[in-house]
N, C-alpha and C. Protein backbone atom coordinates (compact mmCIF):
# COMPACT_ATOMS: atom_id res chain seq x y z
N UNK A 1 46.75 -27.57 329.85
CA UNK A 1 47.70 -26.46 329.81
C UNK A 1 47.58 -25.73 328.46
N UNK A 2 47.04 -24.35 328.43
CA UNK A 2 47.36 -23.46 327.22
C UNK A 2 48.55 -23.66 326.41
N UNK A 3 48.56 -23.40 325.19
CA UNK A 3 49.96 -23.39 324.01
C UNK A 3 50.41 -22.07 324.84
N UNK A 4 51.53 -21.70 324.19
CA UNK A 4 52.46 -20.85 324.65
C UNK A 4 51.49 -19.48 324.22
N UNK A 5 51.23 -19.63 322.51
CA UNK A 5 50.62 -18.25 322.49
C UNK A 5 49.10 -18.41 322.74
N UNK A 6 48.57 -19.29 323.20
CA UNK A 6 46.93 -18.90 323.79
C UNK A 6 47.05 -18.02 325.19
N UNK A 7 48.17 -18.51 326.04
CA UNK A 7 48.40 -18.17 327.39
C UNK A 7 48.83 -16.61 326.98
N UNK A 8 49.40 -15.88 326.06
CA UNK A 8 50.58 -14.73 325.58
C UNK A 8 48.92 -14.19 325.24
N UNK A 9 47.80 -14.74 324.36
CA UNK A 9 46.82 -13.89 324.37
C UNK A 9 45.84 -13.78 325.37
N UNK A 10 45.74 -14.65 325.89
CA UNK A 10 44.53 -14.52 327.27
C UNK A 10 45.12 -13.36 328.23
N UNK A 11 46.33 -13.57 328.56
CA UNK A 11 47.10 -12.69 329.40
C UNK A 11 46.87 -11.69 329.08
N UNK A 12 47.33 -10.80 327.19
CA UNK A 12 47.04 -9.72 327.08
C UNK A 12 45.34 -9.16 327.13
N UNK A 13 44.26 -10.14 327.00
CA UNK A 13 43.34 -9.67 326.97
C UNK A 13 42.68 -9.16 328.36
N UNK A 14 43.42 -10.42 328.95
CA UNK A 14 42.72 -10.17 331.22
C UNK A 14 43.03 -9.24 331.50
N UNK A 15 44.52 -8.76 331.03
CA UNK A 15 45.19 -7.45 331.82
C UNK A 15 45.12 -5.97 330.88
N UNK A 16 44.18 -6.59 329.88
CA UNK A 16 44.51 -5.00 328.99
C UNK A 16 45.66 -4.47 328.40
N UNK A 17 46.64 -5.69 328.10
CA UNK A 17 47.69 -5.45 327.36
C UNK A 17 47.48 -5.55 325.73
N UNK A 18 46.12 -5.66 325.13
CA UNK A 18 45.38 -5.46 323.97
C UNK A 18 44.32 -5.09 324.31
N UNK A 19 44.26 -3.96 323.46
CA UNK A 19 43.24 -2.66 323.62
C UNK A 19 43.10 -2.49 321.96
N UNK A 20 41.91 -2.27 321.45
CA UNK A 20 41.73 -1.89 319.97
C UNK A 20 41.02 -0.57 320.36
N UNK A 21 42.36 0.19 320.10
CA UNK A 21 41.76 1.74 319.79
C UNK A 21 43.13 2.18 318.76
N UNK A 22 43.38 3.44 317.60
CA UNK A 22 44.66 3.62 316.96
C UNK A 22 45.45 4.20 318.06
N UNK A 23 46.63 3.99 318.34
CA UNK A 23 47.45 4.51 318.73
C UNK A 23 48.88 4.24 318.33
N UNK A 24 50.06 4.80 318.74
CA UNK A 24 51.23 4.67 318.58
C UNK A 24 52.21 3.78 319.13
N UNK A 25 52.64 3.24 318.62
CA UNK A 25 54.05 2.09 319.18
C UNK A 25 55.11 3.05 320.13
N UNK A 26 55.73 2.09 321.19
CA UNK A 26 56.46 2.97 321.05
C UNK A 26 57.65 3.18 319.63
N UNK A 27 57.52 2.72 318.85
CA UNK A 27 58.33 2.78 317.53
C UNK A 27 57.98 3.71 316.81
N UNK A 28 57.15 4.54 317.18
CA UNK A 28 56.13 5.59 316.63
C UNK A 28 55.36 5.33 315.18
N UNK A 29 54.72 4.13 315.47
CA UNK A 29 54.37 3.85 314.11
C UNK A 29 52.58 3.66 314.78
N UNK A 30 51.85 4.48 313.60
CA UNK A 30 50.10 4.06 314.28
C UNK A 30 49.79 2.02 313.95
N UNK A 31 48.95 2.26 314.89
CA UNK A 31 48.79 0.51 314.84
C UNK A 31 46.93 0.88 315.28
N UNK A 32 46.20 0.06 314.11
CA UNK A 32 44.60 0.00 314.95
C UNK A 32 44.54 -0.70 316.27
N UNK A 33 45.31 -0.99 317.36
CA UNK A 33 45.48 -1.49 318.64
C UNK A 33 46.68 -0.78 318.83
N UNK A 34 46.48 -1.53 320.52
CA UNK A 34 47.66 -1.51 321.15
C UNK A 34 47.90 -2.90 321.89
N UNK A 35 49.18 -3.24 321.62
CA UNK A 35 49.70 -4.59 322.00
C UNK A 35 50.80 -4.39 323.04
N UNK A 36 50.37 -4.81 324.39
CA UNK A 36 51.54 -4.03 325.51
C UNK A 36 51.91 -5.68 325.79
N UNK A 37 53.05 -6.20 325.58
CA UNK A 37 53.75 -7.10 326.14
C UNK A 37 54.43 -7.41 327.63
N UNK A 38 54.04 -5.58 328.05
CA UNK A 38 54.92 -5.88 329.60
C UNK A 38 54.02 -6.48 330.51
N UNK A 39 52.84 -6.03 330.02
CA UNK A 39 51.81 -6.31 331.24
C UNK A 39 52.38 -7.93 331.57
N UNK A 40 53.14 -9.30 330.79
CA UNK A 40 53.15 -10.50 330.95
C UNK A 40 54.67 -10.38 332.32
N UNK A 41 55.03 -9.08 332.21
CA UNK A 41 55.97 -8.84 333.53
C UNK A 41 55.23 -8.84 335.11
N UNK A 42 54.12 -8.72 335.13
CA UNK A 42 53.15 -8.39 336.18
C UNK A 42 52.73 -10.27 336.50
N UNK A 43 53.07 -11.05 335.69
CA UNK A 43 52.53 -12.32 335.63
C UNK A 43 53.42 -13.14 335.48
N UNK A 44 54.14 -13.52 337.05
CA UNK A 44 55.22 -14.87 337.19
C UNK A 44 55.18 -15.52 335.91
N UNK A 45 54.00 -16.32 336.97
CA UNK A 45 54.54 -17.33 335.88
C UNK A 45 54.03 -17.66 334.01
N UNK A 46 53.69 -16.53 334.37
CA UNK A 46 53.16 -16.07 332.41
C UNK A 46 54.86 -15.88 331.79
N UNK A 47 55.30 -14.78 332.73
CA UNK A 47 56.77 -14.20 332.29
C UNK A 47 57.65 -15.31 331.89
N UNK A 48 57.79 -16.78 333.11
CA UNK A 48 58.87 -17.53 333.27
C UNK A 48 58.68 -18.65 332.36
N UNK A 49 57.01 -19.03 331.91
CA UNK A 49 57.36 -19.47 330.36
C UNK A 49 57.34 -19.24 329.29
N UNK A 50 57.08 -17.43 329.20
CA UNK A 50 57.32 -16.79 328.22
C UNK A 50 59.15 -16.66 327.79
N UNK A 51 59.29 -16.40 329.10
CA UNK A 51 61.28 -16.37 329.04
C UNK A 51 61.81 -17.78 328.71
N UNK A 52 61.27 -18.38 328.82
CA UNK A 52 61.92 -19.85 329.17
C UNK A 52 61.54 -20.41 327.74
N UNK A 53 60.88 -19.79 327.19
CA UNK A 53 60.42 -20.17 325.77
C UNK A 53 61.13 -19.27 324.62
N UNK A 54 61.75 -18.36 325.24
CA UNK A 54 63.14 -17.61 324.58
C UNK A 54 64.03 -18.16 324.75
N UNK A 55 64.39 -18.87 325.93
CA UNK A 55 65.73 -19.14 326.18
C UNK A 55 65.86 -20.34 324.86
N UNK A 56 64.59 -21.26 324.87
CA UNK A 56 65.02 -22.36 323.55
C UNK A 56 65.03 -21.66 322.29
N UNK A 57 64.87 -20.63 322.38
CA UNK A 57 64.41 -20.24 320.89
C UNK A 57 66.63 -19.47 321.02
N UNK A 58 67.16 -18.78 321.77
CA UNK A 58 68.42 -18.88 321.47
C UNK A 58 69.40 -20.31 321.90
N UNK A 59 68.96 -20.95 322.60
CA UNK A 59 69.70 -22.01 322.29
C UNK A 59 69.69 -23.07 320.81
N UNK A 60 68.39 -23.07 320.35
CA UNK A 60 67.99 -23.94 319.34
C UNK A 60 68.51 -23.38 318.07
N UNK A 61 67.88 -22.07 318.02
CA UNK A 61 68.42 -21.14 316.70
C UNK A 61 69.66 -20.61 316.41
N UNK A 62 69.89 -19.18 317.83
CA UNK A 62 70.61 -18.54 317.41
C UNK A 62 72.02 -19.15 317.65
N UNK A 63 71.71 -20.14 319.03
CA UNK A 63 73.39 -21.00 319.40
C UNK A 63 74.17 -20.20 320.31
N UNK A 64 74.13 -21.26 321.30
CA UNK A 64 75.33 -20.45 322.45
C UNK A 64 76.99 -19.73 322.48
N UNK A 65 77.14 -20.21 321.25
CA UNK A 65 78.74 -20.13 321.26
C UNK A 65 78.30 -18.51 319.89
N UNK A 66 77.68 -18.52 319.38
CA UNK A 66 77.52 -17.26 318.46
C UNK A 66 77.50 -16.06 319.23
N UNK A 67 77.34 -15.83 320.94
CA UNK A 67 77.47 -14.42 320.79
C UNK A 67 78.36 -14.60 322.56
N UNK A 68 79.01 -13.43 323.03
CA UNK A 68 79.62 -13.37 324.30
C UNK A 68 78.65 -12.38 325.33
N UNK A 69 78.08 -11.83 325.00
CA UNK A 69 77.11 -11.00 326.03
C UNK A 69 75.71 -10.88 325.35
N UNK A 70 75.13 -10.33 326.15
CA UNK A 70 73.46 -10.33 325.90
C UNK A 70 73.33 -8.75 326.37
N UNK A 71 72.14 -8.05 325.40
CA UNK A 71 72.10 -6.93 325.78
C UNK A 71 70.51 -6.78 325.45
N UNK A 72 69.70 -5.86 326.73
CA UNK A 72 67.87 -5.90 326.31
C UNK A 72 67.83 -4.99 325.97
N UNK A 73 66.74 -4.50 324.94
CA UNK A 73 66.75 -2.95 324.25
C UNK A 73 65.68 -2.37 325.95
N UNK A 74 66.57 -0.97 325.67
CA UNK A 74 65.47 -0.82 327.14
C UNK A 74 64.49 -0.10 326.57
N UNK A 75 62.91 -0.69 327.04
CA UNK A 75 63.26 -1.04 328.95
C UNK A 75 62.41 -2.51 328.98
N UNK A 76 61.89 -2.71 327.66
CA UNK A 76 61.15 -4.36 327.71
C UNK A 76 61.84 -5.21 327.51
N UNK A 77 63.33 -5.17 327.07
CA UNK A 77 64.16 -6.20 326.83
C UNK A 77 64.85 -6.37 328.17
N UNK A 78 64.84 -5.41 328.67
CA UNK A 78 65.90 -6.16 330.22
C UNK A 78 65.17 -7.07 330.68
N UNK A 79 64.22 -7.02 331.13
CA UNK A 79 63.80 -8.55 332.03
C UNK A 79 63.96 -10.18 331.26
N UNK A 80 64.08 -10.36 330.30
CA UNK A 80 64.55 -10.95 329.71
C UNK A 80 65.37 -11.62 329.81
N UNK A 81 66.38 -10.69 328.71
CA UNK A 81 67.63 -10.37 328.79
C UNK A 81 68.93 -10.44 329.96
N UNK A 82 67.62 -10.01 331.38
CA UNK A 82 68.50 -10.67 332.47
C UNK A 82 68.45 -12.05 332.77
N UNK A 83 66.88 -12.75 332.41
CA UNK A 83 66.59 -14.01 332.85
C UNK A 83 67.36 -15.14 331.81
N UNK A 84 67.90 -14.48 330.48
CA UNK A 84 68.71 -15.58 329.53
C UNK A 84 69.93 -15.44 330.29
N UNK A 85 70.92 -14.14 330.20
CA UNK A 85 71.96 -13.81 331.47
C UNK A 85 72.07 -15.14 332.24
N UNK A 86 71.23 -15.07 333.33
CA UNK A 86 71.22 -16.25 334.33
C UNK A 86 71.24 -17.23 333.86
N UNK A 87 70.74 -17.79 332.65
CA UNK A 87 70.66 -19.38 332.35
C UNK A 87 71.67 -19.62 331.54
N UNK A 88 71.74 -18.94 331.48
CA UNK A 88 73.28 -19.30 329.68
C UNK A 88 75.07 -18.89 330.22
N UNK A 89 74.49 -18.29 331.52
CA UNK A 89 76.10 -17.66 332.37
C UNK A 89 76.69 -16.60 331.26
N UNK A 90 75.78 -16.10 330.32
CA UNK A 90 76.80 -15.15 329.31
C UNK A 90 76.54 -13.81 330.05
N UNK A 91 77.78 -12.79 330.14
CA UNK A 91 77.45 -11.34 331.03
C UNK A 91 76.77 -10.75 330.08
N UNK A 92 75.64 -9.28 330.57
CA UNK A 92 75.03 -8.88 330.31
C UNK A 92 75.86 -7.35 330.26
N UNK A 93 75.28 -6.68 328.81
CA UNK A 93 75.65 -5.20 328.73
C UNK A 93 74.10 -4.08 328.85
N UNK A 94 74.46 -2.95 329.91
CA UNK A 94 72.91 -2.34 329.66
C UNK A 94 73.57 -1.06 329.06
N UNK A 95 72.34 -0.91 328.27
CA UNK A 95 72.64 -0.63 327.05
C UNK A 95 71.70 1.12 327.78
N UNK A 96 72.37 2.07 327.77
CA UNK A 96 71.40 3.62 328.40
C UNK A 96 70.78 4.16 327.06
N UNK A 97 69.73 4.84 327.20
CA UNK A 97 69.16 5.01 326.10
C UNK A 97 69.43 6.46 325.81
N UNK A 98 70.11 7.54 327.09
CA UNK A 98 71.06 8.84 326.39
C UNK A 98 71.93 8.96 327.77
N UNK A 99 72.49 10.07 327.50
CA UNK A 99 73.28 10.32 328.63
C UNK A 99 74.61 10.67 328.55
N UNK A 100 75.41 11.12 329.57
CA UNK A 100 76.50 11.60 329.19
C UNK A 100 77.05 10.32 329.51
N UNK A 101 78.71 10.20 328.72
CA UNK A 101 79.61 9.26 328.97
C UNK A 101 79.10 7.94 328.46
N UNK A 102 79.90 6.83 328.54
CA UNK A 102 79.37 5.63 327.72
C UNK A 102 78.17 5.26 327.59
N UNK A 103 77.64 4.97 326.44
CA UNK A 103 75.93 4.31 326.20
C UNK A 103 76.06 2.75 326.32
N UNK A 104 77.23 2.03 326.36
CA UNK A 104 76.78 0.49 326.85
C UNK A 104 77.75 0.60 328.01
N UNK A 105 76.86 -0.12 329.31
CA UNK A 105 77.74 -0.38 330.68
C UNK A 105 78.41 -1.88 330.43
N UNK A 106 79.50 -1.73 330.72
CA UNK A 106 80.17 -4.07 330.60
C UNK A 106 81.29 -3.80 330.21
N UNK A 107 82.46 -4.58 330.59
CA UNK A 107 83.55 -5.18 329.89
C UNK A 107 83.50 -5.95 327.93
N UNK A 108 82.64 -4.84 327.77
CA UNK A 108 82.69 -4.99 325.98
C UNK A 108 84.04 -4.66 325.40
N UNK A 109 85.01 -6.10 324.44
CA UNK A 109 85.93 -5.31 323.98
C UNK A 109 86.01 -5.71 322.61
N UNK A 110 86.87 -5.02 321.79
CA UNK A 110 86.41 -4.89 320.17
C UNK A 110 86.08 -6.18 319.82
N UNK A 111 85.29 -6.37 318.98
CA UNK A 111 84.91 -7.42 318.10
C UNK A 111 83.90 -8.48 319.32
N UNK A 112 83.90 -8.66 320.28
CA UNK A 112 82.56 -9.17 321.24
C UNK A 112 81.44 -8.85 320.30
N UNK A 113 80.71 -10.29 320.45
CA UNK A 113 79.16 -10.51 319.31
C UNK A 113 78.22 -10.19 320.32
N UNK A 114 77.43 -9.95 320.55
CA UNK A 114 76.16 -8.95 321.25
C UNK A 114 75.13 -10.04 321.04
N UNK A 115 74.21 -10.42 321.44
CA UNK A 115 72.54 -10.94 321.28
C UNK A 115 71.87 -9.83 321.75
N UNK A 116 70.79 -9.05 320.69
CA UNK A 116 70.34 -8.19 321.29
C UNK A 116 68.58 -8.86 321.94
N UNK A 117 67.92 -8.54 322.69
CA UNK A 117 67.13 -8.80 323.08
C UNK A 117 65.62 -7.81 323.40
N UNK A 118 64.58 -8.32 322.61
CA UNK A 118 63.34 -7.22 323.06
C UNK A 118 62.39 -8.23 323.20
N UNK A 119 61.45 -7.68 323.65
CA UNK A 119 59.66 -7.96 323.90
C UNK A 119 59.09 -8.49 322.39
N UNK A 120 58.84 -7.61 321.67
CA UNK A 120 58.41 -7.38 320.51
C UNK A 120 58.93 -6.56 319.13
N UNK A 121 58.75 -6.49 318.17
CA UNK A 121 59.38 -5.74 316.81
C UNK A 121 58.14 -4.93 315.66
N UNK A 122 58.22 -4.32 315.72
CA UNK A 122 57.40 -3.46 314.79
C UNK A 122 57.97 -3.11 313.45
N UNK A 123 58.99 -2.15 313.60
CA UNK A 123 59.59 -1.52 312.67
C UNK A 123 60.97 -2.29 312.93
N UNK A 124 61.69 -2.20 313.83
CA UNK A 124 63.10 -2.93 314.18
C UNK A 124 64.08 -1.50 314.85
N UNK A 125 63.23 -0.56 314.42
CA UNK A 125 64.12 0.35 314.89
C UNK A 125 64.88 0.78 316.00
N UNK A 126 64.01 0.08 317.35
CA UNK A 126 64.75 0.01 318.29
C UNK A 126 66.21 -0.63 318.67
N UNK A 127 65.67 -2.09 318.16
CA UNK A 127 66.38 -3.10 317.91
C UNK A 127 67.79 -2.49 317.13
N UNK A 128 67.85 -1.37 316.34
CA UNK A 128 68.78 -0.89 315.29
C UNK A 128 69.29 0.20 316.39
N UNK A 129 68.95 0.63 317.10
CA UNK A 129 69.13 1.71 317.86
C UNK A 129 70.25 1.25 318.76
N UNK A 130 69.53 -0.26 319.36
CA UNK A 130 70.28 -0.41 320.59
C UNK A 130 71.86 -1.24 320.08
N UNK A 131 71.81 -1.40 318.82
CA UNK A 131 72.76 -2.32 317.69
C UNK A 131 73.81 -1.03 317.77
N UNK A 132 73.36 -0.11 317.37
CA UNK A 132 74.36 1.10 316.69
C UNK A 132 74.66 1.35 318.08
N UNK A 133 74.50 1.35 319.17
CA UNK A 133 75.22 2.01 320.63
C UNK A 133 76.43 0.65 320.73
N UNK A 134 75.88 -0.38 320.30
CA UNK A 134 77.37 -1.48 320.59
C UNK A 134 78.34 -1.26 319.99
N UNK A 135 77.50 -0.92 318.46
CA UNK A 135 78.80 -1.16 316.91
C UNK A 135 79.42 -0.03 317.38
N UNK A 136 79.41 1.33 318.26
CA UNK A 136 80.12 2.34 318.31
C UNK A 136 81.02 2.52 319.54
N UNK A 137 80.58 1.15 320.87
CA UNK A 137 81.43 0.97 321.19
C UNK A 137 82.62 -0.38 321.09
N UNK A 138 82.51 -0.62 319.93
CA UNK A 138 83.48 -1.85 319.45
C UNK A 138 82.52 -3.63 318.89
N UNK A 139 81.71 -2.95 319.79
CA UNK A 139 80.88 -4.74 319.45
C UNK A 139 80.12 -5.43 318.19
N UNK A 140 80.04 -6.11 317.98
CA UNK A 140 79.39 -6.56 316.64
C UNK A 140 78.27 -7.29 317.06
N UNK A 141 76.72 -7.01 316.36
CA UNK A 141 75.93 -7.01 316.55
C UNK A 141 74.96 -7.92 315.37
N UNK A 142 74.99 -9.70 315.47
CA UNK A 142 74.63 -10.44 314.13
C UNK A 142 73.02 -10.82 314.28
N UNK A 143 72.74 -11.07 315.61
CA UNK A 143 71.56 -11.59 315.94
C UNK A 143 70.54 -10.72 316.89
N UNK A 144 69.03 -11.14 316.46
CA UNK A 144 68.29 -10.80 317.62
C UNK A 144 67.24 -11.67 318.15
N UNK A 145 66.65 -11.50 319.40
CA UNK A 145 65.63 -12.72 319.80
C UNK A 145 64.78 -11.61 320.28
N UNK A 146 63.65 -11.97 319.99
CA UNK A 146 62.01 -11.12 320.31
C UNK A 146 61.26 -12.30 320.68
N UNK A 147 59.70 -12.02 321.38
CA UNK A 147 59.03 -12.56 321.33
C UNK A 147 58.22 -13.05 320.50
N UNK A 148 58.15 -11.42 319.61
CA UNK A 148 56.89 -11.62 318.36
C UNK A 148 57.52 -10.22 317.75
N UNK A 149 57.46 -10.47 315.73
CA UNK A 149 58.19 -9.76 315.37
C UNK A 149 56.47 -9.42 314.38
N UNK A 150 55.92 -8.04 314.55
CA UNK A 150 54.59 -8.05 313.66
C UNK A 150 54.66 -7.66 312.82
N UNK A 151 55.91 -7.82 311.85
CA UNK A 151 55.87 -7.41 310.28
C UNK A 151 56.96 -7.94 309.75
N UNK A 152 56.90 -8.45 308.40
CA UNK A 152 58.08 -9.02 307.93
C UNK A 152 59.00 -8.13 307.45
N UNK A 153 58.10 -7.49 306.73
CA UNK A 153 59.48 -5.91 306.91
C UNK A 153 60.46 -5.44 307.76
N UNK A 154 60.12 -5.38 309.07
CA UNK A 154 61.05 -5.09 310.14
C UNK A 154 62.30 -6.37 309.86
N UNK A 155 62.07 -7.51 310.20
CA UNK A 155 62.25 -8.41 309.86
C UNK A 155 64.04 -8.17 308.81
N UNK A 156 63.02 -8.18 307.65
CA UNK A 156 64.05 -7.55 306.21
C UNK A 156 64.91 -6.22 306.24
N UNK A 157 64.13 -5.72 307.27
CA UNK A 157 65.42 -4.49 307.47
C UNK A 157 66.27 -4.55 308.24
N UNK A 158 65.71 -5.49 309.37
CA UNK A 158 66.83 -6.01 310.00
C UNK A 158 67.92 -6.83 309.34
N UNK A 159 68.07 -7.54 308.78
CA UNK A 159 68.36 -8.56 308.08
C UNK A 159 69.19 -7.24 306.68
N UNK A 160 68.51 -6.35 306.03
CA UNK A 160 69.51 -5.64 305.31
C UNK A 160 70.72 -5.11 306.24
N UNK A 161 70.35 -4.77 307.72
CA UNK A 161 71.61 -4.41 308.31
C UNK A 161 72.85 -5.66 308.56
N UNK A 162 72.54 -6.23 308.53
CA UNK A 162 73.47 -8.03 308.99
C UNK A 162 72.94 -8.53 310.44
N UNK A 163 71.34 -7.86 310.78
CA UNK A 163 70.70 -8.71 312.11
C UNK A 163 70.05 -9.90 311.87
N UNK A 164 69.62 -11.02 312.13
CA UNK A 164 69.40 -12.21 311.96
C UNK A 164 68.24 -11.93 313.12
N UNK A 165 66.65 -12.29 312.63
CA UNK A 165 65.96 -11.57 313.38
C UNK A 165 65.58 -13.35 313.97
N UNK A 166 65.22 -13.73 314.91
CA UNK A 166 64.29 -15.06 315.81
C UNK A 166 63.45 -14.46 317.04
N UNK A 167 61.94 -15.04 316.47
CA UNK A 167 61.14 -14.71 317.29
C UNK A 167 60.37 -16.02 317.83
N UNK A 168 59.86 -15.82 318.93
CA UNK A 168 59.23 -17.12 319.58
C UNK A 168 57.80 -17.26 319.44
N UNK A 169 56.75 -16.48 318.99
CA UNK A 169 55.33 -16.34 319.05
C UNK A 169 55.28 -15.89 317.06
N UNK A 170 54.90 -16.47 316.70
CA UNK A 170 54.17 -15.97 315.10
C UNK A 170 53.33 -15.20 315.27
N UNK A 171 53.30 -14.25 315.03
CA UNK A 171 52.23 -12.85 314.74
C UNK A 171 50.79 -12.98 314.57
N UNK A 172 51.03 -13.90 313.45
CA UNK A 172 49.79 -14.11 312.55
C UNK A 172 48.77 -15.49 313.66
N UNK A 173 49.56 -16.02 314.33
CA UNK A 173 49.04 -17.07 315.48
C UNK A 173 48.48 -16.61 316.28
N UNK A 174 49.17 -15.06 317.13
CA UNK A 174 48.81 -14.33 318.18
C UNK A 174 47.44 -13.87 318.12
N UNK A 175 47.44 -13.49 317.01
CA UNK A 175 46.35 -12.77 315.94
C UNK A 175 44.72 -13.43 316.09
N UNK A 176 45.63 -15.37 315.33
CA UNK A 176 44.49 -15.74 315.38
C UNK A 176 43.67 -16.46 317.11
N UNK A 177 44.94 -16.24 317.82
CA UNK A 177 44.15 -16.74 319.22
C UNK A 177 43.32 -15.76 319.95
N UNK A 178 43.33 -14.24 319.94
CA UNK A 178 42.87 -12.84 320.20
C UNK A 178 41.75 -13.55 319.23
N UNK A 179 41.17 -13.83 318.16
CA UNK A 179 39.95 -13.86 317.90
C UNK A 179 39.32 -14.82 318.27
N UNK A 180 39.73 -16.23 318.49
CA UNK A 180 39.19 -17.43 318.97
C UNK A 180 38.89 -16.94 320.80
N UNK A 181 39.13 -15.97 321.10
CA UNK A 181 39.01 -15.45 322.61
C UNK A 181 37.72 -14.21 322.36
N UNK A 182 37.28 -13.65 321.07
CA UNK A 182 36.55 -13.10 321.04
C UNK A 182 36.93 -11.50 321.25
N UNK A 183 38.02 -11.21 321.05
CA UNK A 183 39.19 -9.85 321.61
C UNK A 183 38.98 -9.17 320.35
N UNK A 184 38.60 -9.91 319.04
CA UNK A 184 38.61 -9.15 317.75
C UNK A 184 37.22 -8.93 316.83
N UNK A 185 37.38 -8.15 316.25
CA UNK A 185 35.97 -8.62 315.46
C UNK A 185 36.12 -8.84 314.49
N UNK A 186 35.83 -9.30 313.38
CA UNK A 186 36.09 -9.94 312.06
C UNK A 186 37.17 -8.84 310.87
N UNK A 187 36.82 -7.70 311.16
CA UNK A 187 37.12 -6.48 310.70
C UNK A 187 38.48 -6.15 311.14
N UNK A 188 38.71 -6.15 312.17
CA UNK A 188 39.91 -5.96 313.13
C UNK A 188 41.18 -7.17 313.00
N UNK A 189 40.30 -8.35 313.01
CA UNK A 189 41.58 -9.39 312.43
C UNK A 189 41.92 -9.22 310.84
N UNK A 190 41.00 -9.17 310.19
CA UNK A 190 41.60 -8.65 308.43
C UNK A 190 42.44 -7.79 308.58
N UNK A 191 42.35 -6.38 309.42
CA UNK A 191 43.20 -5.49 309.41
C UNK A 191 44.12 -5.58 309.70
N UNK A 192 44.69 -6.31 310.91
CA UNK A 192 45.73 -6.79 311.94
C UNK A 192 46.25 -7.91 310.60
N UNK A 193 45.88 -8.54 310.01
CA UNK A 193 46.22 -10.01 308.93
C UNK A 193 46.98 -9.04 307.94
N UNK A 194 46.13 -7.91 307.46
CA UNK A 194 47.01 -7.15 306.41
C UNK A 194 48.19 -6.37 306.33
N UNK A 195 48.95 -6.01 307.42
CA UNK A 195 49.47 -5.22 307.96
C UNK A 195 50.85 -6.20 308.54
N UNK A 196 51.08 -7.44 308.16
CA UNK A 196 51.55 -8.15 308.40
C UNK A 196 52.88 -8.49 307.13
């Protein structure tokens, strides 16, 4: 049986969810690749021990009793986000990304702690995005759970806001299993290593 992140890189390499060409995050930040995490939505049972390998990472870390709802940044955090939902019995808030009238749907009432939930972290900005739609409708927002967070910066800015960032895949691991698969070339992992 593959480690958690050999299976997280083979997956992205079979399905073309890592591609080395520059392009943009959606965080709008250039990256020499592209790292698509949903494609592991297309893949049962890639997804269910990718999720299931979140779910320990908030039970172990962040702790069940620290937050009352769960919310996914959309649109890679809902699947998730719904599958912790189900295992932990905590209700879920979806969180709209514009629109008229309320931006979080749920019985959120003042002071309710939030777990926010994504795929991945670049910058954090999403993650900050989908934070500031709670804090404005009453909720408080301490923690987050990702899969893989690819910069420690994001990280620290999260963390200057009062987010408590936990991720389940190390970056720098992902990194090095994409080259032991032959996905990188020597040049491309330095770059991907520095940028970290």
């Amino acid at each position: 049986m593959y480690r958690l992140v050999d299976l997280v890189a083979k997956t992205l390499v079979k399905t073309g969810g890592f591609l080395t060409w520059p392009d943009k995050t959606d965080e709008g930040v250039l990256q020499p690749f592209v790292l698509d995490l949903t494609t592991i939505l297309s893949h049962p049972p890639v997804f269910l021990r990718v999720a299931s390998g979140l779910l320990r990472v908030v039970r172990e870390k962040v702790g069940l009793n620290s937050f009352e709802f769960v919310a996914g940044v959309p649109l890679a955090g809902i699947p998730y986000a719904s599958f912790l939902c189900v295992k932990t019995r905590k209700p879920m808030l979806l969180i709209r990304e514009r629109g008229r009238g309320k931006l979080v749907e749920g019985p959120l009432k003042m002071g309710d702690r939030v777990l926010v939930i994504d795929d991945s972290v670049v910058t954090g900005r999403q993650i900050l995005g989908t934070a500031s739609k709670i804090v404005s409708e009453g909720g408080v927002v301490e923690q987050a759970a990702v899969i893989m967070c690819q910069s420690k910066s994001a990280a620290e800015r999260l963390r200057s806001k009062g987010i408590t960032l936990h991720e389940l895949i190390d970056f720098k691991s992902l990194v090095g299993s994409l080259k032991k698969l032959d996905a990188l070339t020597d040049e491309e992992y330095d770059a991907l290593l520095s940028n970290i």
